[in-house]
N, C-alpha and C. Protein backbone atom coordinates (compact mmCIF):
# COMPACT_ATOMS: atom_id res chain seq x y z
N UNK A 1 117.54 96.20 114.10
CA UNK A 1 116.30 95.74 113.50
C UNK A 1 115.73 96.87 112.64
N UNK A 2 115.07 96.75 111.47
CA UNK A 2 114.54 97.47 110.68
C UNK A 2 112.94 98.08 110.91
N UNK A 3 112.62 98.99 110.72
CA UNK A 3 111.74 99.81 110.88
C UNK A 3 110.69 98.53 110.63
N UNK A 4 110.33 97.76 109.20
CA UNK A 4 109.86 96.75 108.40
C UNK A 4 109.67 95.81 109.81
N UNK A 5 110.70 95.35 110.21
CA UNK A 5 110.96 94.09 111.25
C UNK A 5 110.39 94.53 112.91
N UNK A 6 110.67 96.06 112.98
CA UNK A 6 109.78 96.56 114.26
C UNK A 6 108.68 96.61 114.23
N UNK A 7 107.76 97.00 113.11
CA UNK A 7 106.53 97.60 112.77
C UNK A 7 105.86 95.71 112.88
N UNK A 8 106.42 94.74 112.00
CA UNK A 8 106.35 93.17 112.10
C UNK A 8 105.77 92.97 113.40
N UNK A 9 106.41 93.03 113.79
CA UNK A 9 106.98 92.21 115.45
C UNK A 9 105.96 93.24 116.64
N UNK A 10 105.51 94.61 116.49
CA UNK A 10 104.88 95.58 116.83
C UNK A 10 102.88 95.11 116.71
N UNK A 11 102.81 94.04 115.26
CA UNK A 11 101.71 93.62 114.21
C UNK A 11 101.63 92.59 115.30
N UNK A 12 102.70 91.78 115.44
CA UNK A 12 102.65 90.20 116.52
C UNK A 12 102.55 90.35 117.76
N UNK A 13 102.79 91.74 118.79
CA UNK A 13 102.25 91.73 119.94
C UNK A 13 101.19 92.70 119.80
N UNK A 14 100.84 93.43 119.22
CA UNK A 14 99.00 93.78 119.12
C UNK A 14 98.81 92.72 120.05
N UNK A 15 98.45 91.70 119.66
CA UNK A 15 98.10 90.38 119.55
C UNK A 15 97.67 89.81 120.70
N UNK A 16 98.48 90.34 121.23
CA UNK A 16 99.13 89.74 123.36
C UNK A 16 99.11 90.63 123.96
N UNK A 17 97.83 92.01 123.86
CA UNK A 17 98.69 93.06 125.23
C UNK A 17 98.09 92.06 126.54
N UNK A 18 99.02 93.25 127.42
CA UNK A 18 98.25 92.00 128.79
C UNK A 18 96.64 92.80 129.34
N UNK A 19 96.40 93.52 128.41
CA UNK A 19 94.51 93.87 128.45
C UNK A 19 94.14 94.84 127.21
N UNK A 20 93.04 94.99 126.97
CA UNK A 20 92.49 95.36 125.72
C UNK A 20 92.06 96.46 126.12
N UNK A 21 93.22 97.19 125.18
CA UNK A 21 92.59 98.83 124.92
C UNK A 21 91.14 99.40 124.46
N UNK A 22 91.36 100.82 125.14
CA UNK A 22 90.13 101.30 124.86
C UNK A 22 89.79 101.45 123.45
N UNK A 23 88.45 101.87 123.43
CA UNK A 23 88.00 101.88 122.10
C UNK A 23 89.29 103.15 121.14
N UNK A 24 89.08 104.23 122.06
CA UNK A 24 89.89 105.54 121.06
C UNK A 24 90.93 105.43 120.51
N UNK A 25 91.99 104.01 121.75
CA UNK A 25 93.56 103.67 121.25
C UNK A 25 93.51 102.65 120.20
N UNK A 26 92.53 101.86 120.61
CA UNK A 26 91.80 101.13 119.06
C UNK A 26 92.16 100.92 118.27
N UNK A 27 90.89 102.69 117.69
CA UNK A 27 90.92 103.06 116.76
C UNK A 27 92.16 103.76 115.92
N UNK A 28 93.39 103.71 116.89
CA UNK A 28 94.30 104.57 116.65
C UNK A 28 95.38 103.45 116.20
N UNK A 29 95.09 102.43 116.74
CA UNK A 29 96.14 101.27 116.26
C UNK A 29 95.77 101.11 115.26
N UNK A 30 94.31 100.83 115.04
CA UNK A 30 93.90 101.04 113.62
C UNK A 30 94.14 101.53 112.57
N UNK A 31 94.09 102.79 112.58
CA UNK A 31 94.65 103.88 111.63
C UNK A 31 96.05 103.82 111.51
N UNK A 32 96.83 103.73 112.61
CA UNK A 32 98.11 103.58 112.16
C UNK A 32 98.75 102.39 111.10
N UNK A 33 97.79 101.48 111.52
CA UNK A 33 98.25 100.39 110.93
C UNK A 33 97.68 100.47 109.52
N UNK A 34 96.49 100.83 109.00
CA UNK A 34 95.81 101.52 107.58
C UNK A 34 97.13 101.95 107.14
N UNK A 35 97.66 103.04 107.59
CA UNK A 35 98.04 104.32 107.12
C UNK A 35 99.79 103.77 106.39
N UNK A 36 100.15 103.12 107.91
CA UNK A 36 101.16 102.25 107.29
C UNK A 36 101.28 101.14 106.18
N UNK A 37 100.22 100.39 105.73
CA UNK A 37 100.34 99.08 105.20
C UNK A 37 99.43 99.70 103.92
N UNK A 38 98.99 100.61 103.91
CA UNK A 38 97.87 101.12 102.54
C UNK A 38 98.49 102.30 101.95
N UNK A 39 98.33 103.00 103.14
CA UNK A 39 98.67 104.69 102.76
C UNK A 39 97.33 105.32 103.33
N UNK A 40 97.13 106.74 102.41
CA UNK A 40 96.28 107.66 102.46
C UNK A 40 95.23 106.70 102.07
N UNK A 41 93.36 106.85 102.99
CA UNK A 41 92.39 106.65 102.97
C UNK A 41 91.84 106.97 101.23
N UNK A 42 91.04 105.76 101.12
CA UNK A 42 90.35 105.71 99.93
C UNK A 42 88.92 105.07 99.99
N UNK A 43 88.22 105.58 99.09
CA UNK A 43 86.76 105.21 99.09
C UNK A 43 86.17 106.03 99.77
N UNK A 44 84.58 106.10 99.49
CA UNK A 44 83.71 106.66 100.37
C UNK A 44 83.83 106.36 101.96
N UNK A 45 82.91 107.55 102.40
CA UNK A 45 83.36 107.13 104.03
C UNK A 45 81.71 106.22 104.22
N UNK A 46 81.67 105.39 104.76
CA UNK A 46 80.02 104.25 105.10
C UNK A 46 79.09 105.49 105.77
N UNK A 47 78.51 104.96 105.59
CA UNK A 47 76.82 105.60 105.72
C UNK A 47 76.67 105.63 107.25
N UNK A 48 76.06 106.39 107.66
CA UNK A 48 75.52 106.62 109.16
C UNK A 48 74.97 105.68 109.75
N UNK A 49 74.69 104.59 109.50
CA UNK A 49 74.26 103.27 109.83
C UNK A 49 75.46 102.30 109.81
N UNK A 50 76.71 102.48 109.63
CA UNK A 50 77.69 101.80 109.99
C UNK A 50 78.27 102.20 110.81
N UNK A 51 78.20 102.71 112.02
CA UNK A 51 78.87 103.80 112.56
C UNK A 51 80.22 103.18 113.02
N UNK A 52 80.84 101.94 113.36
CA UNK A 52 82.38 101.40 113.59
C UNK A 52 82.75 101.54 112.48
N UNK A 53 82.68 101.33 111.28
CA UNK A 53 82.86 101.97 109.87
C UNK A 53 83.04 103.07 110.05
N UNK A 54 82.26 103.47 110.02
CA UNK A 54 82.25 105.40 110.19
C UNK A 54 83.50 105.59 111.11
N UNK A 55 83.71 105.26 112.08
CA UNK A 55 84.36 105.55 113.00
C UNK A 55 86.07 104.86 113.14
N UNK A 56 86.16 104.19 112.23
CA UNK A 56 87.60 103.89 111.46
C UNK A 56 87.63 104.42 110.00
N UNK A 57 87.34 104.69 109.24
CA UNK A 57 87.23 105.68 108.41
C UNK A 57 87.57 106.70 108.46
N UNK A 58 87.17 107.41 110.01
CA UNK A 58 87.34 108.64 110.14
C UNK A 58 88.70 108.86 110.53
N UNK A 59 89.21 107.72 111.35
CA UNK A 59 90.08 107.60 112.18
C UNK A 59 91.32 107.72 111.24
N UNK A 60 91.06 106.97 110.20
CA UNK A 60 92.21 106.83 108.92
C UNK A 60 92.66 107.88 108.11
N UNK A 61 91.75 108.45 108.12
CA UNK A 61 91.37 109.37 107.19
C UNK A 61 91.92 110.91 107.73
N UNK A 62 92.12 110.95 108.71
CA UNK A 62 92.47 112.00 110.06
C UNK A 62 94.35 111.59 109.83
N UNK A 63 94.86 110.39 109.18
CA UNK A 63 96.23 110.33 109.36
C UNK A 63 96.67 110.89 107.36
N UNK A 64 95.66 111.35 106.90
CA UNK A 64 96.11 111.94 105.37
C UNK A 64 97.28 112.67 105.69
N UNK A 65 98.02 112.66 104.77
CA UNK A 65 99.61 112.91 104.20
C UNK A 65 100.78 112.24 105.43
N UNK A 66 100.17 111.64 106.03
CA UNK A 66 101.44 110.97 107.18
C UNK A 66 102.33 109.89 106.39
N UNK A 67 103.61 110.46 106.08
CA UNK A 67 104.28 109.32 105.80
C UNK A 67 104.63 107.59 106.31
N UNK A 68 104.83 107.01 105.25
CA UNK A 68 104.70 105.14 105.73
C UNK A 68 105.30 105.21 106.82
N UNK A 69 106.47 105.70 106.82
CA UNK A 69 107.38 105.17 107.87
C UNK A 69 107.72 105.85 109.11
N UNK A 70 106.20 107.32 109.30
CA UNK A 70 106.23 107.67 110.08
C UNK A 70 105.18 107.49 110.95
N UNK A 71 104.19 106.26 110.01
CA UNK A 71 103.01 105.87 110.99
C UNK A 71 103.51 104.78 111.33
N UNK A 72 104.44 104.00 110.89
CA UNK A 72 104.76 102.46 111.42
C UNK A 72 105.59 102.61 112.45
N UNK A 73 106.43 104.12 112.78
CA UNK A 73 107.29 104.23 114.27
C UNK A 73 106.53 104.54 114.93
N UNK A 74 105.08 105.53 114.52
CA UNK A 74 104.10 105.85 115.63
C UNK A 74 103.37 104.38 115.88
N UNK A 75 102.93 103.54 115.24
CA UNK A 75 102.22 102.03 115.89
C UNK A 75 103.38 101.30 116.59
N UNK A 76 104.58 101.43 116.11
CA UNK A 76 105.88 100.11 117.35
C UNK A 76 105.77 101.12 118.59
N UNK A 77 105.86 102.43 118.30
CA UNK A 77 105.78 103.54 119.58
C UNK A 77 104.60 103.09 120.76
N UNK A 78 103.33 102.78 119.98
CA UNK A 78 101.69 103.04 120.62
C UNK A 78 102.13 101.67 121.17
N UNK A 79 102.45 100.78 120.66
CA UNK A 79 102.21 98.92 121.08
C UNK A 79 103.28 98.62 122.08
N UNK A 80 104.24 99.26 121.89
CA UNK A 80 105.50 99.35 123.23
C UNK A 80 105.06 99.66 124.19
N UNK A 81 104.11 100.90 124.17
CA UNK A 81 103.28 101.66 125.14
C UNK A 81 102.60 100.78 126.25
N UNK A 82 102.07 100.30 124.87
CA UNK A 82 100.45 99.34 125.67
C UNK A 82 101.18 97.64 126.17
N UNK A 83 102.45 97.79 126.08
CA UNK A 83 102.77 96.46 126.38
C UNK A 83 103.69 96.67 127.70
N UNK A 84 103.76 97.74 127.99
CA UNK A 84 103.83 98.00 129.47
C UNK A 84 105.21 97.78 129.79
C-alpha cells in the first residue's frame, strides 16, 4: 500500500477511534494532517479571542519545514496508535 493509500485509510479511521482523544493529540492530528495535505502554515495567526484558532495555528505552524511525506507517516503512525 502506498504512503497516499495509508495516510487515506489513516483520514477514514480518525473517524472511528474506539474514544476521543485528548485535546493535545488533537491538536496534533491536526497539524499533521495541515502539514500533510497543505504544507507549511500560511496566513496570520487569529487574534487572542479565537483561542482554538490560536491553538491550531500554533500547532501547524510548530510542524514548518516537515516534509509531506514525513507528516503523513507521522499521522498513519499517531492513528495506528490511537486505534489500539
Amino acid at each position: 500500500m502506498s504512503l497516499q493509500e495509508q495516510f487515506d485509510q489513516a483520514l477514514a479511521d480518525s473517524k472511528n477511534l474506539p474514544e476521543r482523544p485528548d485535546n493535545m493529540t488533537l491538536l496534533k492530528i491536526y497539524a499533521l494532517y495541515k502539514q500533510a495535505s497543505a504544507g507549511d502554515a500560511e496566513g496570520k495567526r487569529p487574534g487572542f479571542t479565537d483561542m482554538v484558532g490560536r491553538a491550531k495555528f500554533d500547532a501547524w505552524d510548530a510542524l514548518k519545514g516537515t516534509a509531506k511525506d514525513d507528516a503523513m507517516q507521522q499521522y498513519v503512525d499517531l492513528i495506528d496508535d490511537l486505534k489500539g
